[in-house]
C-alpha atoms as a PDB file:
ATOM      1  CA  UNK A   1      -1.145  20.382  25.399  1.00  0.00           C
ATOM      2  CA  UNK A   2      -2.625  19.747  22.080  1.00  0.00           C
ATOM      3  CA  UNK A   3      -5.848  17.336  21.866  1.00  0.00           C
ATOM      4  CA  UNK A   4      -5.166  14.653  19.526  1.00  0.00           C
ATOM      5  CA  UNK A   5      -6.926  14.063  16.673  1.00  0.00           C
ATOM      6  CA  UNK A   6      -9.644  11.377  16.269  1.00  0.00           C
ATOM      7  CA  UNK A   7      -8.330  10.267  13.609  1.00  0.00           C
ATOM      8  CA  UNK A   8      -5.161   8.973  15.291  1.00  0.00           C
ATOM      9  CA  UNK A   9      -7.352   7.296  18.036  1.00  0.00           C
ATOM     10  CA  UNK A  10      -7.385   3.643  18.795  1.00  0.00           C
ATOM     11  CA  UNK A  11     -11.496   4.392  18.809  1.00  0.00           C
ATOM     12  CA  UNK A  12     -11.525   5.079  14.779  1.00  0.00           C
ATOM     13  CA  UNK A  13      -9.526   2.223  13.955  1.00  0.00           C
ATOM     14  CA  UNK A  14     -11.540  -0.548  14.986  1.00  0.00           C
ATOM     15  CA  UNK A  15     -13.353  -2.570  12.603  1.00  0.00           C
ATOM     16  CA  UNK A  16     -16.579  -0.989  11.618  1.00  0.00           C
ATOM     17  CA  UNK A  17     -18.782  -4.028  12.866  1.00  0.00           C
ATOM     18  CA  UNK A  18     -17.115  -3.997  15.995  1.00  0.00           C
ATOM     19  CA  UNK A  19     -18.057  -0.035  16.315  1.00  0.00           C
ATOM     20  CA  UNK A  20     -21.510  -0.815  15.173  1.00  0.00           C
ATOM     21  CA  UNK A  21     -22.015  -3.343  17.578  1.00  0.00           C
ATOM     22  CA  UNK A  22     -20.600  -1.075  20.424  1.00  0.00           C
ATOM     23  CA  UNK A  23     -22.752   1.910  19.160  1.00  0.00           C
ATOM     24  CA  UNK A  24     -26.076  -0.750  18.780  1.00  0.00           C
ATOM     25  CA  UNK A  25     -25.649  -1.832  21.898  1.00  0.00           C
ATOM     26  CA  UNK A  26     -25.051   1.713  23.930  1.00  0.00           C
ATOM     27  CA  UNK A  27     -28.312   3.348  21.983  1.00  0.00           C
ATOM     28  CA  UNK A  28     -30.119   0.005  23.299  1.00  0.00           C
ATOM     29  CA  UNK A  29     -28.696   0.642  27.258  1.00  0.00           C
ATOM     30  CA  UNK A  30     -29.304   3.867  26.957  1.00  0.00           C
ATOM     31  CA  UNK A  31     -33.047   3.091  26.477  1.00  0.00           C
ATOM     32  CA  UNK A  32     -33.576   0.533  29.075  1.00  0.00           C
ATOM     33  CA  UNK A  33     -33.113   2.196  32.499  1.00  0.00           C
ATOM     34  CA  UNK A  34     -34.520   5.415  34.054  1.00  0.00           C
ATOM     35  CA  UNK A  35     -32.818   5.224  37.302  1.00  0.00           C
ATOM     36  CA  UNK A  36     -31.740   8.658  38.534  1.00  0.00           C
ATOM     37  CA  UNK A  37     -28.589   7.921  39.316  1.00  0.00           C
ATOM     38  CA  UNK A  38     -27.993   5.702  36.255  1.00  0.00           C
ATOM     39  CA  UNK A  39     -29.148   7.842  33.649  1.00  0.00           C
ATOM     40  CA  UNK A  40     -26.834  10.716  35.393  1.00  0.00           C
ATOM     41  CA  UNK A  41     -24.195   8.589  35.275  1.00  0.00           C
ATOM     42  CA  UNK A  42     -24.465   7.743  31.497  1.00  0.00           C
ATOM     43  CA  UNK A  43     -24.957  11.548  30.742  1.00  0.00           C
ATOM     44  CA  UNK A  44     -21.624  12.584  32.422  1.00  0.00           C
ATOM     45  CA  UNK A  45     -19.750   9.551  30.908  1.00  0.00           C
ATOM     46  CA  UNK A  46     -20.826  10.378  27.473  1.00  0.00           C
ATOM     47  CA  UNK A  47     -20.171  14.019  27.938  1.00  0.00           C
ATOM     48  CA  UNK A  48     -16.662  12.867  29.022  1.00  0.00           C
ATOM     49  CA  UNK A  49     -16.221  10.546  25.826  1.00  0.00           C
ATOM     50  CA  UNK A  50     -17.179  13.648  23.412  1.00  0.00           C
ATOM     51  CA  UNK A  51     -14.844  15.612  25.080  1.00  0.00           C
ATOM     52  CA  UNK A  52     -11.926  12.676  24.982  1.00  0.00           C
ATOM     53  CA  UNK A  53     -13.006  12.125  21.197  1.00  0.00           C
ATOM     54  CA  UNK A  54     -14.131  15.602  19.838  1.00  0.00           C
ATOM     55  CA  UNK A  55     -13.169  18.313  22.466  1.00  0.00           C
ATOM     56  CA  UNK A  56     -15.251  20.701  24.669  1.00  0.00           C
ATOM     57  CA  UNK A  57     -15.945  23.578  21.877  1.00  0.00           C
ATOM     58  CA  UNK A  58     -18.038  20.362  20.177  1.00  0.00           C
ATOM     59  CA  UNK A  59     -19.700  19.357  23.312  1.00  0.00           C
ATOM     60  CA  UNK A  60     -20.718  22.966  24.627  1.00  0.00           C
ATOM     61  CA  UNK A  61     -22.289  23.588  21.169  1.00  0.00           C
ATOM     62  CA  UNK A  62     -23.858  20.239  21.394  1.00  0.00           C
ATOM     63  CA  UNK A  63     -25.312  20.904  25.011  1.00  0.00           C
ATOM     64  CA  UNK A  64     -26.181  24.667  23.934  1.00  0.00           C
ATOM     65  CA  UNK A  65     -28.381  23.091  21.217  1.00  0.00           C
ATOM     66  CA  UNK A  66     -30.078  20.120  23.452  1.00  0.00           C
ATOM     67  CA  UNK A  67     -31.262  22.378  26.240  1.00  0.00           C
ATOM     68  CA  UNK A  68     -34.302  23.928  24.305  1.00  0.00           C
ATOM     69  CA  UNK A  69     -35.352  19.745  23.968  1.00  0.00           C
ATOM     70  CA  UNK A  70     -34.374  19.051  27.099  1.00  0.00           C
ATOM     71  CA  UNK A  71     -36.899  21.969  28.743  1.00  0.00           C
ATOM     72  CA  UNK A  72     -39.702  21.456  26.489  1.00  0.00           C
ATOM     73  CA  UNK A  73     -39.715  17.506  28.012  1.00  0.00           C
ATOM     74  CA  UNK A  74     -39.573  18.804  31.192  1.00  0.00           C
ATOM     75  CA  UNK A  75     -42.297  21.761  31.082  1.00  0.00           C
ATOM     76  CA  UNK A  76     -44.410  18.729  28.895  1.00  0.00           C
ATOM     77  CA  UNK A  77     -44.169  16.066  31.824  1.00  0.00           C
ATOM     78  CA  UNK A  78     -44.421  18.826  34.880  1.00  0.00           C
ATOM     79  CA  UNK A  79     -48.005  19.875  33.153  1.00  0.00           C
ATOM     80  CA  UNK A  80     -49.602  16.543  31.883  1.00  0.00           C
ATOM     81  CA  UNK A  81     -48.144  15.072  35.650  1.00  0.00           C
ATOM     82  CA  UNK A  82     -50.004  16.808  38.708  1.00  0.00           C
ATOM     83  CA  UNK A  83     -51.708  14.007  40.157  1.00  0.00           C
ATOM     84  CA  UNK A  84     -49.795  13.106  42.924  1.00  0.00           C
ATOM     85  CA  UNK A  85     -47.122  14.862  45.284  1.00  0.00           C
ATOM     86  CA  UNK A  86     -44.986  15.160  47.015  1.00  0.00           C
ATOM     87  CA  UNK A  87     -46.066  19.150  45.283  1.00  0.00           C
ATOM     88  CA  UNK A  88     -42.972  21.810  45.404  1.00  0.00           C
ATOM     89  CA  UNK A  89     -45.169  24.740  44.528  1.00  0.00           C
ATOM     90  CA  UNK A  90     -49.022  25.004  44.274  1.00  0.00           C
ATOM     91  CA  UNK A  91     -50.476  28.384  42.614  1.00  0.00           C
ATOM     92  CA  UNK A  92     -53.968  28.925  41.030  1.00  0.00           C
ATOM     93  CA  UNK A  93     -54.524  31.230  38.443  1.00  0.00           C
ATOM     94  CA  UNK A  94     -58.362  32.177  36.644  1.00  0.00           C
ATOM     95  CA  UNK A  95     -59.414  29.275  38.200  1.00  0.00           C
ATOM     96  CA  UNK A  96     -57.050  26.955  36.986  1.00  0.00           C
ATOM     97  CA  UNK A  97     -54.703  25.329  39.481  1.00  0.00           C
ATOM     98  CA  UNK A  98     -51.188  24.440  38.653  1.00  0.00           C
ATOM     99  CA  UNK A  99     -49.493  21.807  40.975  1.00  0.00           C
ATOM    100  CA  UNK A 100     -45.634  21.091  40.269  1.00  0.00           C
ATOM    101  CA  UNK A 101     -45.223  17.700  41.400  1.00  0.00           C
ATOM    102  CA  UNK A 102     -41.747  16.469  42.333  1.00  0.00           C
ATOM    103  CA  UNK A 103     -41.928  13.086  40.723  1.00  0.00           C
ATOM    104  CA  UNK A 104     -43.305  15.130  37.733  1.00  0.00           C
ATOM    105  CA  UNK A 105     -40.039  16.899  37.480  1.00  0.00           C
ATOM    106  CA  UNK A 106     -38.122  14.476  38.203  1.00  0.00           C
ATOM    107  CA  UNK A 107     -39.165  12.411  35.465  1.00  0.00           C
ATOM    108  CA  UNK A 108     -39.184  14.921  32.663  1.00  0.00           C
ATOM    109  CA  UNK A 109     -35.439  15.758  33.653  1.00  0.00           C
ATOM    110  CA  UNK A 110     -34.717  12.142  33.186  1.00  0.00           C
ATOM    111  CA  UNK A 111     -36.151  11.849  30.185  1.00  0.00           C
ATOM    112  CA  UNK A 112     -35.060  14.731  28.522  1.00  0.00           C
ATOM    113  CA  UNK A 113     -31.264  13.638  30.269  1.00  0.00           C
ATOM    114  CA  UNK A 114     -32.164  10.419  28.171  1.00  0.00           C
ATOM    115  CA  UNK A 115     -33.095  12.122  25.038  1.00  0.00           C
ATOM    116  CA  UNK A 116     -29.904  14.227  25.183  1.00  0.00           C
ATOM    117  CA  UNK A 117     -27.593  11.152  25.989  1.00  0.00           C
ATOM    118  CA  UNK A 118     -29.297   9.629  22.563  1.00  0.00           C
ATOM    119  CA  UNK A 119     -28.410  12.726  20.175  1.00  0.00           C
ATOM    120  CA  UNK A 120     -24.578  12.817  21.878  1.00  0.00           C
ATOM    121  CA  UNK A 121     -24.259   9.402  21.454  1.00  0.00           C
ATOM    122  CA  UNK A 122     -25.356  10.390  17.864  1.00  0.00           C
ATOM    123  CA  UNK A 123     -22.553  12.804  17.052  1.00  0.00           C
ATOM    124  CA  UNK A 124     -19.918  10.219  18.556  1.00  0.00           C
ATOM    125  CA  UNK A 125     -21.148   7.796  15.897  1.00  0.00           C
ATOM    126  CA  UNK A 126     -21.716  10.076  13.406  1.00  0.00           C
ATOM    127  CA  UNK A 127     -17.903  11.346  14.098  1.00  0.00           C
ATOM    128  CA  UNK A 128     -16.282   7.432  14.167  1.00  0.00           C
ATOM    129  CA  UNK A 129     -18.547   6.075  11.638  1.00  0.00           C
ATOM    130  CA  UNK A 130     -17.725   7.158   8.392  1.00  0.00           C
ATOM    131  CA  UNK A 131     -19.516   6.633   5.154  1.00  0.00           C
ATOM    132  CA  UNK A 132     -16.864   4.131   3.645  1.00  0.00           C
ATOM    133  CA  UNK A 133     -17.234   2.135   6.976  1.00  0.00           C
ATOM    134  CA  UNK A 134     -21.096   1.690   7.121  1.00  0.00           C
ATOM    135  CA  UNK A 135     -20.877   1.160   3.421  1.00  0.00           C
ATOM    136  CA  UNK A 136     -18.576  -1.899   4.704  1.00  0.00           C
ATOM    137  CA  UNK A 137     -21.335  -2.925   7.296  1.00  0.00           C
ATOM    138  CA  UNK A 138     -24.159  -3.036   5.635  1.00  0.00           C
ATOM    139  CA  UNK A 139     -23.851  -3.749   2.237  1.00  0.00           C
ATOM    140  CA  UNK A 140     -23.394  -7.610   2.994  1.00  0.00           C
ATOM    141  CA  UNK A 141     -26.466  -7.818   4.560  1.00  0.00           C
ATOM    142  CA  UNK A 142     -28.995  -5.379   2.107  1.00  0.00           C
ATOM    143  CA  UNK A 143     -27.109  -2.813  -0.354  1.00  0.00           C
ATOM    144  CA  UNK A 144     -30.625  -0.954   0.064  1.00  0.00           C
ATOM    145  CA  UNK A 145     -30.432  -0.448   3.397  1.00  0.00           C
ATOM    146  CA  UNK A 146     -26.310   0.404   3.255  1.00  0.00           C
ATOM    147  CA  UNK A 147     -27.579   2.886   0.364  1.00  0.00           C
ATOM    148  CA  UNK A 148     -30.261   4.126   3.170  1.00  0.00           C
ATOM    149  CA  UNK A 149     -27.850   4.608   5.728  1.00  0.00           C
ATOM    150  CA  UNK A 150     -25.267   6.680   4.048  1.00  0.00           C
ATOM    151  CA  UNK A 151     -28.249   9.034   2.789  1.00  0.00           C
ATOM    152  CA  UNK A 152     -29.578   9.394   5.617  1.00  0.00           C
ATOM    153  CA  UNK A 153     -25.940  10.405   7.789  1.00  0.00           C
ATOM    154  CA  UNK A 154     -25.404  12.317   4.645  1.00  0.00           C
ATOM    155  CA  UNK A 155     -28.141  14.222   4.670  1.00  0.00           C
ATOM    156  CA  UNK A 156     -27.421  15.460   8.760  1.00  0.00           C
ATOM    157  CA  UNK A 157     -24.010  16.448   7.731  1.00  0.00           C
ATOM    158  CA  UNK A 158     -25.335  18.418   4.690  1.00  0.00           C
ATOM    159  CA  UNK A 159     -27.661  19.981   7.255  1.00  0.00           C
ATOM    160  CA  UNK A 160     -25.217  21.157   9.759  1.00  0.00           C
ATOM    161  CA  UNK A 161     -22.805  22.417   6.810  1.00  0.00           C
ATOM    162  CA  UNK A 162     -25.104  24.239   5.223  1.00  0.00           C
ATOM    163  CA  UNK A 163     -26.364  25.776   9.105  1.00  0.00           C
ATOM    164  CA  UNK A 164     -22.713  26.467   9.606  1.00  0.00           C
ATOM    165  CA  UNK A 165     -22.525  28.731   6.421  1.00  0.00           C
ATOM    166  CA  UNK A 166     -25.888  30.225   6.563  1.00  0.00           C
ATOM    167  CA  UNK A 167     -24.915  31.701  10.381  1.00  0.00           C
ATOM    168  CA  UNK A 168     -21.389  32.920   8.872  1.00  0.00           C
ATOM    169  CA  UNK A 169     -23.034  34.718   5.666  1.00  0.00           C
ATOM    170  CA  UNK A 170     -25.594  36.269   8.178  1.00  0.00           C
ATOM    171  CA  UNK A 171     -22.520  37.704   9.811  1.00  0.00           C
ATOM    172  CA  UNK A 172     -20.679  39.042   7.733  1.00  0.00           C
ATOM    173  CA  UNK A 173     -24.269  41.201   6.817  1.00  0.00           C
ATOM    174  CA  UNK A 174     -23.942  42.210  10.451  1.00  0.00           C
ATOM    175  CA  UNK A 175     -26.852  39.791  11.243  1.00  0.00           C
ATOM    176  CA  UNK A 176     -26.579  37.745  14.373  1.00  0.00           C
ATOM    177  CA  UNK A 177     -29.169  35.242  14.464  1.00  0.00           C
ATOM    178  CA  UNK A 178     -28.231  34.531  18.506  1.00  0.00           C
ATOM    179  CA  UNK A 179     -28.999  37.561  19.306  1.00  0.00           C
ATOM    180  CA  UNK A 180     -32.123  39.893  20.240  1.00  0.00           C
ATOM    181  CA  UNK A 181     -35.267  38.874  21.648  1.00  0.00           C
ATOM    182  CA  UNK A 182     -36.849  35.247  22.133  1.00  0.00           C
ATOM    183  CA  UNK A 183     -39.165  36.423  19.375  1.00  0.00           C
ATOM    184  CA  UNK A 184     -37.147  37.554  16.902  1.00  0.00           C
ATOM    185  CA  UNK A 185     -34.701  34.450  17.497  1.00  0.00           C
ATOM    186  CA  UNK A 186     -37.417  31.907  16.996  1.00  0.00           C
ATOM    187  CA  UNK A 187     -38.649  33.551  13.742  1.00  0.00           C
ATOM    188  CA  UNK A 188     -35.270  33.918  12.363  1.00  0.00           C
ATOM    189  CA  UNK A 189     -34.793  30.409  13.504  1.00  0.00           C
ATOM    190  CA  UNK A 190     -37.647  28.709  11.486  1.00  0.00           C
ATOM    191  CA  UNK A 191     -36.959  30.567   8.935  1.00  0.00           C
ATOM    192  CA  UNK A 192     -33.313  29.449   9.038  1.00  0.00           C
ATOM    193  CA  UNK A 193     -35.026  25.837   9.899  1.00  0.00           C
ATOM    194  CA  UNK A 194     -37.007  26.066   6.236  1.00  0.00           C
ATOM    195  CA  UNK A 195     -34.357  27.101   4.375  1.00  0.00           C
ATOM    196  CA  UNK A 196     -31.877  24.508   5.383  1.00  0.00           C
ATOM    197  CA  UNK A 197     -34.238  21.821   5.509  1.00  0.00           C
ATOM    198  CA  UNK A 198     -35.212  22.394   1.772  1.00  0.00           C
ATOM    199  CA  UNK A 199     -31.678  22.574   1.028  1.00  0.00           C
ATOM    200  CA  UNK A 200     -30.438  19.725   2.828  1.00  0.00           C
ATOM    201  CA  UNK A 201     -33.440  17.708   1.366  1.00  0.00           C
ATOM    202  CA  UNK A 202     -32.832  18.873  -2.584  1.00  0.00           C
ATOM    203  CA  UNK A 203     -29.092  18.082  -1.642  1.00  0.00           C
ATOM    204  CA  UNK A 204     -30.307  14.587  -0.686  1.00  0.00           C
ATOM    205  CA  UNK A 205     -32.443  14.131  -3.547  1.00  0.00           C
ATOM    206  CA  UNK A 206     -29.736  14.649  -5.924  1.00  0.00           C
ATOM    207  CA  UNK A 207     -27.257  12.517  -4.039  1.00  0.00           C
ATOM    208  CA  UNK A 208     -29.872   9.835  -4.075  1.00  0.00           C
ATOM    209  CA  UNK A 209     -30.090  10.113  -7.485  1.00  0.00           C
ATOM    210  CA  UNK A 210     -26.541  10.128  -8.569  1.00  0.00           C
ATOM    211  CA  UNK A 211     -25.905   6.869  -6.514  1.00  0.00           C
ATOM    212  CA  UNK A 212     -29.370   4.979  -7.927  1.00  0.00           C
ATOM    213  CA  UNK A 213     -27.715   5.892 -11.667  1.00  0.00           C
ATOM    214  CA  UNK A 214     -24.039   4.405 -10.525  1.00  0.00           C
ATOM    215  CA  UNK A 215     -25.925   1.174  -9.241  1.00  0.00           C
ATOM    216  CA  UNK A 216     -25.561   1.879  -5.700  1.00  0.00           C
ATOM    217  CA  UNK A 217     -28.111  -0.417  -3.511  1.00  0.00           C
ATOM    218  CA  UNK A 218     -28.232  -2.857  -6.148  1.00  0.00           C
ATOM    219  CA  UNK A 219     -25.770  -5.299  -5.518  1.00  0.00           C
ATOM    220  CA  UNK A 220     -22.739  -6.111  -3.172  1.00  0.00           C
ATOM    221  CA  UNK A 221     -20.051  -3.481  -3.545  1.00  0.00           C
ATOM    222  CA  UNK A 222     -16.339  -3.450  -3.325  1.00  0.00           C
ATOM    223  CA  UNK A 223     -15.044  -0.506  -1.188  1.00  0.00           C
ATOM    224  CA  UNK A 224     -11.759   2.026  -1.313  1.00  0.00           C
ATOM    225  CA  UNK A 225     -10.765   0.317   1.635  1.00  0.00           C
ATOM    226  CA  UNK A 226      -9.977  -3.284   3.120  1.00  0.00           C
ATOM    227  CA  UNK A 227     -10.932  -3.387   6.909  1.00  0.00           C
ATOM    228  CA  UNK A 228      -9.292  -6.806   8.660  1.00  0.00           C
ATOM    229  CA  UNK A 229     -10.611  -8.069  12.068  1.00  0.00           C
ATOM    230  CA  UNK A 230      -7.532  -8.391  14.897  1.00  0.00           C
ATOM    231  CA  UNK A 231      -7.160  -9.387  17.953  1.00  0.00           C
ATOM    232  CA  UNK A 232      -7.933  -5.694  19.348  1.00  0.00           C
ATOM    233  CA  UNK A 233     -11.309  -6.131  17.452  1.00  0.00           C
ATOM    234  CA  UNK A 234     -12.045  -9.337  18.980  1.00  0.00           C
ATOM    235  CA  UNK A 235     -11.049  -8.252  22.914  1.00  0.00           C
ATOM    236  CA  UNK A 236     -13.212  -4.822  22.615  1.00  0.00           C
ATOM    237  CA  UNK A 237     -16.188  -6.983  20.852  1.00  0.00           C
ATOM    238  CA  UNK A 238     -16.118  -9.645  23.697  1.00  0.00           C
ATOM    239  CA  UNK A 239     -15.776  -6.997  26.219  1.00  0.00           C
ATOM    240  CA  UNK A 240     -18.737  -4.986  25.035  1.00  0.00           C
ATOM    241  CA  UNK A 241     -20.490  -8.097  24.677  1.00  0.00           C
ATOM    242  CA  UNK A 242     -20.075  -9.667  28.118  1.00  0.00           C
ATOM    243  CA  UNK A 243     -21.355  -6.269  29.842  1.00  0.00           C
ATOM    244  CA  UNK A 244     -23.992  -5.957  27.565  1.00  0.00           C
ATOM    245  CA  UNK A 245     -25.822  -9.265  28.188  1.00  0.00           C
ATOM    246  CA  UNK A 246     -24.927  -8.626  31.910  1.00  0.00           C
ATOM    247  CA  UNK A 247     -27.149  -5.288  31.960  1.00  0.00           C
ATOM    248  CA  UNK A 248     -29.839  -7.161  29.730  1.00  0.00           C
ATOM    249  CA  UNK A 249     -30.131  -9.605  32.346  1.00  0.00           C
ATOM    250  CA  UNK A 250     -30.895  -6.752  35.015  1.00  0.00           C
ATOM    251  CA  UNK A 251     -33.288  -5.579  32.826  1.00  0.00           C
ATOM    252  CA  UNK A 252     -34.820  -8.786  32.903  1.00  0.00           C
ATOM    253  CA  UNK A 253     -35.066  -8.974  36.234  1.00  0.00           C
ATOM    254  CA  UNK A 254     -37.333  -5.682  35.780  1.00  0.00           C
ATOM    255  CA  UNK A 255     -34.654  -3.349  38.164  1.00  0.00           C
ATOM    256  CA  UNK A 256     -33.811   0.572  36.566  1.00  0.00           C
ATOM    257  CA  UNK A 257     -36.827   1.203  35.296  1.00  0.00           C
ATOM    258  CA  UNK A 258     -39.806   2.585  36.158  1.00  0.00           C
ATOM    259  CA  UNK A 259     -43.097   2.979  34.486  1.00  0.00           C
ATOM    260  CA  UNK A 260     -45.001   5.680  35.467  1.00  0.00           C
ATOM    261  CA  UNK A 261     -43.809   9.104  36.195  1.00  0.00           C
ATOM    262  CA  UNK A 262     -46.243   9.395  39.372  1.00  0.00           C
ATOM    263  CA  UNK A 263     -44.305   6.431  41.070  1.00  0.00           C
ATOM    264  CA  UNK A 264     -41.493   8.099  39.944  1.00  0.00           C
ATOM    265  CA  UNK A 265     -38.428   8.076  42.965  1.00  0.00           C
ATOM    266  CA  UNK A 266     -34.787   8.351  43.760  1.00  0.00           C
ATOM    267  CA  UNK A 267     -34.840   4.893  45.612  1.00  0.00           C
ATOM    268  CA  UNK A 268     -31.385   3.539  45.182  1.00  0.00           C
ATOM    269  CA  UNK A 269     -31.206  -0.800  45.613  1.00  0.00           C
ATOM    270  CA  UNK A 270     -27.780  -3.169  45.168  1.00  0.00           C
ATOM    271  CA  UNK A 271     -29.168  -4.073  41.665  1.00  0.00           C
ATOM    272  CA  UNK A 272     -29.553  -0.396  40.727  1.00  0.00           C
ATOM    273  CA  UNK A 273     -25.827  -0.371  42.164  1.00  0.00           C
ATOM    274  CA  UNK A 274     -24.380  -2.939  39.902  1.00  0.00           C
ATOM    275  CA  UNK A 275     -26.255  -1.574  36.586  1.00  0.00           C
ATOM    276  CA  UNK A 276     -24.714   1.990  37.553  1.00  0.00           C
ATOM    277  CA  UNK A 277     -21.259   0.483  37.433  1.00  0.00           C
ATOM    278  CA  UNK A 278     -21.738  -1.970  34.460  1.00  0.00           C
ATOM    279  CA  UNK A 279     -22.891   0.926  32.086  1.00  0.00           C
ATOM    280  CA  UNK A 280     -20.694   3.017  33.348  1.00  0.00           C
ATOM    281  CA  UNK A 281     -17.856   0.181  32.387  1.00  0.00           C
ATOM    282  CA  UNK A 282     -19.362  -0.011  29.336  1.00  0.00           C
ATOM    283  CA  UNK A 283     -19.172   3.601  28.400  1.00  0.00           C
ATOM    284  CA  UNK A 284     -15.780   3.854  29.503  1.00  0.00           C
ATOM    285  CA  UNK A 285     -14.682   0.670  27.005  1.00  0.00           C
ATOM    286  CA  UNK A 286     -13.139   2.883  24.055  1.00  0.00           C
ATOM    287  CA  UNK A 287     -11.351   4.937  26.524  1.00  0.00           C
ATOM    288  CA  UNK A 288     -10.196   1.940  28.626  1.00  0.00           C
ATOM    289  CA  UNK A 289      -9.280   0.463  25.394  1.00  0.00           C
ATOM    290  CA  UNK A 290      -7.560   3.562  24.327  1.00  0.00           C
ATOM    291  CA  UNK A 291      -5.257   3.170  27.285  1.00  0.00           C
ATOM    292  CA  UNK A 292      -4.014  -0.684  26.649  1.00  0.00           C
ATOM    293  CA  UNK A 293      -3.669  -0.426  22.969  1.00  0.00           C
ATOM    294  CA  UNK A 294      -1.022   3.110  24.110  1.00  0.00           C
ATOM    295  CA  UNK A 295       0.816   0.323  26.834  1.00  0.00           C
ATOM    296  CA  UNK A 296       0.766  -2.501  24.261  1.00  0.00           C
ATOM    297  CA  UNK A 297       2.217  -0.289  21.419  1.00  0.00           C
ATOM    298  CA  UNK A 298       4.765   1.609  23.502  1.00  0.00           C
END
């Protein structure tokens, strides 16, 4: 069975404040608990809503990239961490003693879980947000920052395209840039990294340009498209809402998160219950709405 597209998903249709809202409020969640459990939770639910939305051969390529992030946090934490156990392994080498602490590891996993939930979450948005929709957003409140925010999406996307073709012309010279040793990958990756970065930036300059001269940023705009609020827009806003003051008020109350990476523990309480289910609820409100707006239209 064939996926269907995003852009005949309830998801994409939405008015663009309501998906900014959504997306402001998930980034926000997603940086104020460091429960085990909940931040495992959030990373399998937003897995699953990439996949739903953009389909595995996106999310595999996304994961493939995050893991080099996610192993430099962890290798970071496990070194700068050794002060207290309970230790896993203990080994001393010239003198030097290496300790790998558990809540050391533990830690760094959930943070780099946490940094990889942020830059999925980022390709979601990037993916449902378009530029004529953020345009929408902002420009009532600062046509400055609306022209900062298309710019600045723009300038990912020209990243990744250009990425894209700079691996396809290196095959088709026989080149694969994923293959060989770790050193010869990471120097044909930075310079890959230099290239494309000058490029993308150059790209942005001129873009940046070409809008200043048209009078982008410098007053309110009219846009291609008309985007009315309905009732859909108004039950996923409340929805959102209600969950999202709900999981503020947890936070509040100073349960999910902890400080310090040596008091660092898999302790599970009943608040660190209800936050698991909340966020998960709250993840799972474009697909759950996905599912009424298919009964209500059918």
């Amino acid at each position: 069975m064939s996926r269907i597209s995003i852009q005949k998903r309830f998801f994409f249709h939405i008015h663009p404040l309501a998906a900014t809202g959504y997306f402001a409020g998930l980034i926000t969640l997603l940086l104020l608990f460091n429960h085990v459990s909940i931040v495992l939770t959030a990373f399998l639910l937003i897995i699953f809503l990439n996949w739903f939305y953009l389909g595995i051969g996106k999310v595999e390529r996304q994961l493939k990239f995050s893991f080099l992030m996610f192993l430099t946090i962890v290798v970071f934490n496990v070194f700068l961490n050794q002060g207290t156990g309970p230790y896993l392994w203990q080994t001393s080498i010239l003198g030097l003693s290496f300790k790998l602490s558990y809540p050391a590891l533990l830690y760094g996993s959930v943070m780099g879980l946490m940094l990889v939930e942020m830059l999925m979450a980022f390709v979601l948005f990037n993916s449902i947000l378009t530029t004529n929709k953020l345009l929408a957003v902002f420009s009532p409140v600062s046509p400055r920052l609306a022209l900062l925010v298309v710019l600045s999406i723009n300038l990912v996307n020209t990243f990744n395209l250009q990425f894209k073709r700079l691996v396809l012309y290196q095959k088709t010279r026989n080149v694969d840039p994923f293959n060989g040793s770790i050193r010869k990958r990471l120097s044909v990756g930075m310079h890959f990294l230099g290239i494309l970065l000058e490029g993308a930036l150059v790209s942005g300059m001129e873009r940046a340009r070409s809008m200043d001269a048209r009078g982008f940023g410098a007053t309110k705009r009219s846009h291609y498209r008309i985007f009315k609020w309905q009732f859909s827009d108004s039950f996923f806003m409340t929805s959102s809402l209600i969950i999202f003051l709900a999981l503020i008020g947890f936070k509040v109350g100073s349960f999910g998160w902890t400080n310090s990476a040596l008091k660092f523990n898999g302790s599970f309480s009943v608040a660190d219950g209800w936050i698991l289910c909340l966020l998960g609820l709250f993840l799972l409100i474009p697909v759950i709405s996905e599912k009424v707006a298919d009964l209500w239209t059918n």
